[in-house]
C-alpha atoms as a PDB file:
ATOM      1  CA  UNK A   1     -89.172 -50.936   7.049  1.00  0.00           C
ATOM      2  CA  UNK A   2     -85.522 -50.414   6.523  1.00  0.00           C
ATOM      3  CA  UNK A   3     -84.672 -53.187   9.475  1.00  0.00           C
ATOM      4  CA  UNK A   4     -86.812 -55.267   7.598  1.00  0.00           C
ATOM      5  CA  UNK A   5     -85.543 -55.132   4.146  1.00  0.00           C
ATOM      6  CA  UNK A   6     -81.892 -55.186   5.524  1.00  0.00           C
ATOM      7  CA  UNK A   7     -82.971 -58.556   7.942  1.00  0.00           C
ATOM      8  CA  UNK A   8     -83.930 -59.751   4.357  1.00  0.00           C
ATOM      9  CA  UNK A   9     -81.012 -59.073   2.473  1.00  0.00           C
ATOM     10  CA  UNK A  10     -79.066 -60.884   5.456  1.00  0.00           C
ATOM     11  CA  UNK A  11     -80.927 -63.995   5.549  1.00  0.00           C
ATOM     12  CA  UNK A  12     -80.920 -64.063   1.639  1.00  0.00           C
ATOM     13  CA  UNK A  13     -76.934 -63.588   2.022  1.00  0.00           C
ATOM     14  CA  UNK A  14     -76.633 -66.258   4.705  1.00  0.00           C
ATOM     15  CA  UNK A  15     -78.798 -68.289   2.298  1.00  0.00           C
ATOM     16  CA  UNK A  16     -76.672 -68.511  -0.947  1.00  0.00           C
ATOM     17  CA  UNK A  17     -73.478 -68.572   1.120  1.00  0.00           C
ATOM     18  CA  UNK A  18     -75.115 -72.022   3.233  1.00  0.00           C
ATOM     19  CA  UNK A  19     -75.541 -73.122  -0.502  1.00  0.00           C
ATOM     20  CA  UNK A  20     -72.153 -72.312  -1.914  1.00  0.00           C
ATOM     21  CA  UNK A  21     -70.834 -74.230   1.509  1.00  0.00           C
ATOM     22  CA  UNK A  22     -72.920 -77.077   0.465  1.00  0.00           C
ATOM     23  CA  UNK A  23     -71.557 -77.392  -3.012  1.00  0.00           C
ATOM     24  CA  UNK A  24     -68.005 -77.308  -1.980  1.00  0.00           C
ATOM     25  CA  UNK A  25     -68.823 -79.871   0.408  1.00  0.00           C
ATOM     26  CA  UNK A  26     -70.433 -82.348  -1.897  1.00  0.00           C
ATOM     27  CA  UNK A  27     -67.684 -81.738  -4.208  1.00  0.00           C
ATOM     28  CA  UNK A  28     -65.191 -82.580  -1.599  1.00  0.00           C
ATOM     29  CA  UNK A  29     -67.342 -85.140  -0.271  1.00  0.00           C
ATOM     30  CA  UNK A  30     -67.106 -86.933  -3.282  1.00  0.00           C
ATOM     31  CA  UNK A  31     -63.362 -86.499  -4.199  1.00  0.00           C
ATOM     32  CA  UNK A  32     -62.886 -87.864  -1.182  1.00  0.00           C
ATOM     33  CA  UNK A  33     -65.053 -90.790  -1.801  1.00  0.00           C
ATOM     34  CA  UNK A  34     -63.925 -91.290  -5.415  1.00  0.00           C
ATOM     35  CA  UNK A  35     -60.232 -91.343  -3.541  1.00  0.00           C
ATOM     36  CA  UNK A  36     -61.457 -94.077  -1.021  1.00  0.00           C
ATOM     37  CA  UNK A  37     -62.637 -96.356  -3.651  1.00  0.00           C
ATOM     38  CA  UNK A  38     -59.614 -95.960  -5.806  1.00  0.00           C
ATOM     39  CA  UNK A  39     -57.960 -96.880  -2.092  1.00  0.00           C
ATOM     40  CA  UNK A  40     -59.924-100.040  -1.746  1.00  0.00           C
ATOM     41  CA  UNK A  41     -59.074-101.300  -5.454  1.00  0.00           C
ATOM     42  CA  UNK A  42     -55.542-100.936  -5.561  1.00  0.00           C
ATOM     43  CA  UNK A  43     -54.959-102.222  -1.912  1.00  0.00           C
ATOM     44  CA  UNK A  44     -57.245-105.330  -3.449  1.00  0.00           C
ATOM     45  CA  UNK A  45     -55.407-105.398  -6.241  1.00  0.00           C
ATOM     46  CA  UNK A  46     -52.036-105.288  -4.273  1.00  0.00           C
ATOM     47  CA  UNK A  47     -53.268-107.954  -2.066  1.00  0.00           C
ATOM     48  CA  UNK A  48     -54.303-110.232  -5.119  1.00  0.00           C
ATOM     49  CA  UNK A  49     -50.611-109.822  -6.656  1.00  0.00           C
ATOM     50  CA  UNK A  50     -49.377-110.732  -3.138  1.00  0.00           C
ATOM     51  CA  UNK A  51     -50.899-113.816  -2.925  1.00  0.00           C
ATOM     52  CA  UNK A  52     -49.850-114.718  -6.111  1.00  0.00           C
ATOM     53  CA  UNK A  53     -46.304-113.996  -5.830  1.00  0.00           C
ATOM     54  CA  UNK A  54     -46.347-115.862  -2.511  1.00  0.00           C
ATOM     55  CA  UNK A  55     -47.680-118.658  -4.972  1.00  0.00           C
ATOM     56  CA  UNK A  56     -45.107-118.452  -7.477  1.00  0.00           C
ATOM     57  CA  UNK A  57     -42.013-118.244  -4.424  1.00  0.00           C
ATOM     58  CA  UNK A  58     -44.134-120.961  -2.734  1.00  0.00           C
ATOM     59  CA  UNK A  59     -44.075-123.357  -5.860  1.00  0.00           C
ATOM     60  CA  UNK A  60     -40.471-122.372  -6.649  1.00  0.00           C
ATOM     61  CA  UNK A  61     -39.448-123.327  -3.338  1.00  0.00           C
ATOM     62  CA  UNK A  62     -41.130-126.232  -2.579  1.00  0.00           C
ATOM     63  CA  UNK A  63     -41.175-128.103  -6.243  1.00  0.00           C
ATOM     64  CA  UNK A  64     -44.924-128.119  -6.260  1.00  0.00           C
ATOM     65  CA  UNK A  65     -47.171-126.609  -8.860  1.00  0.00           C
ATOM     66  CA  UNK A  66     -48.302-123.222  -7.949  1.00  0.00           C
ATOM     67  CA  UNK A  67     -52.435-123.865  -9.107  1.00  0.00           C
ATOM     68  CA  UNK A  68     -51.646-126.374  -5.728  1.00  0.00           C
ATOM     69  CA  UNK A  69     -50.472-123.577  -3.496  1.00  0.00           C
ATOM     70  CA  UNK A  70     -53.136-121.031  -5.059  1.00  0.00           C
ATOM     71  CA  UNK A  71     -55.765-123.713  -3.929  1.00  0.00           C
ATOM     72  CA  UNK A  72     -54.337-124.175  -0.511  1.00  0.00           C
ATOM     73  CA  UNK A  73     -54.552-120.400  -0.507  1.00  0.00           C
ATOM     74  CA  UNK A  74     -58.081-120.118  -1.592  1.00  0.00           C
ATOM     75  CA  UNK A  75     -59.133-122.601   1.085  1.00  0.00           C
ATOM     76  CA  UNK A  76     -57.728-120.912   3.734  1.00  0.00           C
ATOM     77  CA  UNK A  77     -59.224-117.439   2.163  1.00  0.00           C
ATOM     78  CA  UNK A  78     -62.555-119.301   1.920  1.00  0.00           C
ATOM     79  CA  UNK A  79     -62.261-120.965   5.827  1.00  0.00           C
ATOM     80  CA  UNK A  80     -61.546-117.401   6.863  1.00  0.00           C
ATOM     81  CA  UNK A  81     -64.424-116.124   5.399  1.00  0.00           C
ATOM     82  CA  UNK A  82     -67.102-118.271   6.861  1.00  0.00           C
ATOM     83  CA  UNK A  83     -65.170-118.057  10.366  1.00  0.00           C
ATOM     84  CA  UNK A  84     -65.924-114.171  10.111  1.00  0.00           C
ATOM     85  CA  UNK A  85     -69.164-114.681   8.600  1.00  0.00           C
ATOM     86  CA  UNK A  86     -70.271-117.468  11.430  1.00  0.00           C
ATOM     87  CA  UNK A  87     -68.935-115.064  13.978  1.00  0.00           C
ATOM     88  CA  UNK A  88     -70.887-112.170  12.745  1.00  0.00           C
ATOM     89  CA  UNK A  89     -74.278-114.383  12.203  1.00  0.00           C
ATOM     90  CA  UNK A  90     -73.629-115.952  16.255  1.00  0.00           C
ATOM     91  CA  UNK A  91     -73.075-112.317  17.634  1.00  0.00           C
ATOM     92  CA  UNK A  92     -75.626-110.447  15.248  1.00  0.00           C
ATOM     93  CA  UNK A  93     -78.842-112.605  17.240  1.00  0.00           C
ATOM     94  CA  UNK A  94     -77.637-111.493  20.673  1.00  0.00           C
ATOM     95  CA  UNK A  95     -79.528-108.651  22.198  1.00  0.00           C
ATOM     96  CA  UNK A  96     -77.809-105.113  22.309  1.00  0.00           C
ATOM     97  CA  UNK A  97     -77.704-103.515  25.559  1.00  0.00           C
ATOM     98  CA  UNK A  98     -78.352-106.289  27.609  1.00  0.00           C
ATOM     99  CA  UNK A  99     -76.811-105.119  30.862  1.00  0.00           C
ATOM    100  CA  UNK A 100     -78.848-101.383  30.281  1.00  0.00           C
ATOM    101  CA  UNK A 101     -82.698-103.663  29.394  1.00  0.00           C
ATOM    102  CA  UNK A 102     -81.718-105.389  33.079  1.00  0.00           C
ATOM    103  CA  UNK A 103     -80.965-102.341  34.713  1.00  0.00           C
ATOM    104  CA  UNK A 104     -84.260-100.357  33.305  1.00  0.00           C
ATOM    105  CA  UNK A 105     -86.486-103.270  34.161  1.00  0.00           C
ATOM    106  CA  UNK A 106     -84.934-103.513  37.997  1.00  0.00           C
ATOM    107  CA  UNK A 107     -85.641 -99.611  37.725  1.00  0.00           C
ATOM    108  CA  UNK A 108     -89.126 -99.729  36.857  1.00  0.00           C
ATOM    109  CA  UNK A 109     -89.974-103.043  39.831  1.00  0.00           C
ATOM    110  CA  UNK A 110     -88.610-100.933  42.300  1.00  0.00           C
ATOM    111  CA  UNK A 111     -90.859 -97.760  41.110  1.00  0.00           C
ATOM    112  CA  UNK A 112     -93.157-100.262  40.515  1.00  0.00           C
ATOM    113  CA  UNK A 113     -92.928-101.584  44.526  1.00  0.00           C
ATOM    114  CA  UNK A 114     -92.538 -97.839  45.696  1.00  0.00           C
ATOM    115  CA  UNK A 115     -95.850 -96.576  44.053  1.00  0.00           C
ATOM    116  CA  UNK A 116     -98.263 -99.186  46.178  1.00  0.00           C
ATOM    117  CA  UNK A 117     -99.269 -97.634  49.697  1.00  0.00           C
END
């Protein structure tokens, strides 16, 4: 009775310690994803002031107003976007694993030819 109780006690022990684990995971789980995002904006943010500033040095430069170079720089953003997005839509309808499908249906033929006497 006494292994019993004290298997008990263990497993209730290794119980609210998994739990405590769990917590200070999620916590740091989500620090870390909290951290991520604030990442994301500011590198966004950084990349908007970039092309801004390239703007501004670009209008500067050449004599040209800089709404001009901003749209030349939104086209190119926006042709660069539907090159990735075309890319992903032609390579997203190919079939994954091609080479291993070929290779499992030679498999099963020849198992296929094998089996008949």
């Amino acid at each position: 009775m006494s292994l019993v109780g004290s298997l008990g006690r263990y497993v209730s022990a290794l119980g609210a310690l998994a739990g405590q684990e769990s917590r200070e995971a999620a916590a740091l789980g989500f620090r870390l994803l909290v951290m991520f995002m604030a990442a994301v904006f500011f590198a966004a943010l950084g990349y908007v002031f970039l092309i801004l500033s390239m703007a501004f040095v670009a209008a500067w430069v050449l004599g040209v107003s800089w709404l001009w170079i901003l749209g030349a720089f939104t086209l190119l953003h926006v042709l660069l976007a539907y090159t990735c997005a075309r890319h992903v839509r032609d390579h997203s309808r190919r079939p994954l694993f091609e080479a291993t499908r070929r290779e499992i249906a030679s498999d099963v033929a020849t198992l296929g030819k094998q089996s008949t006497p």
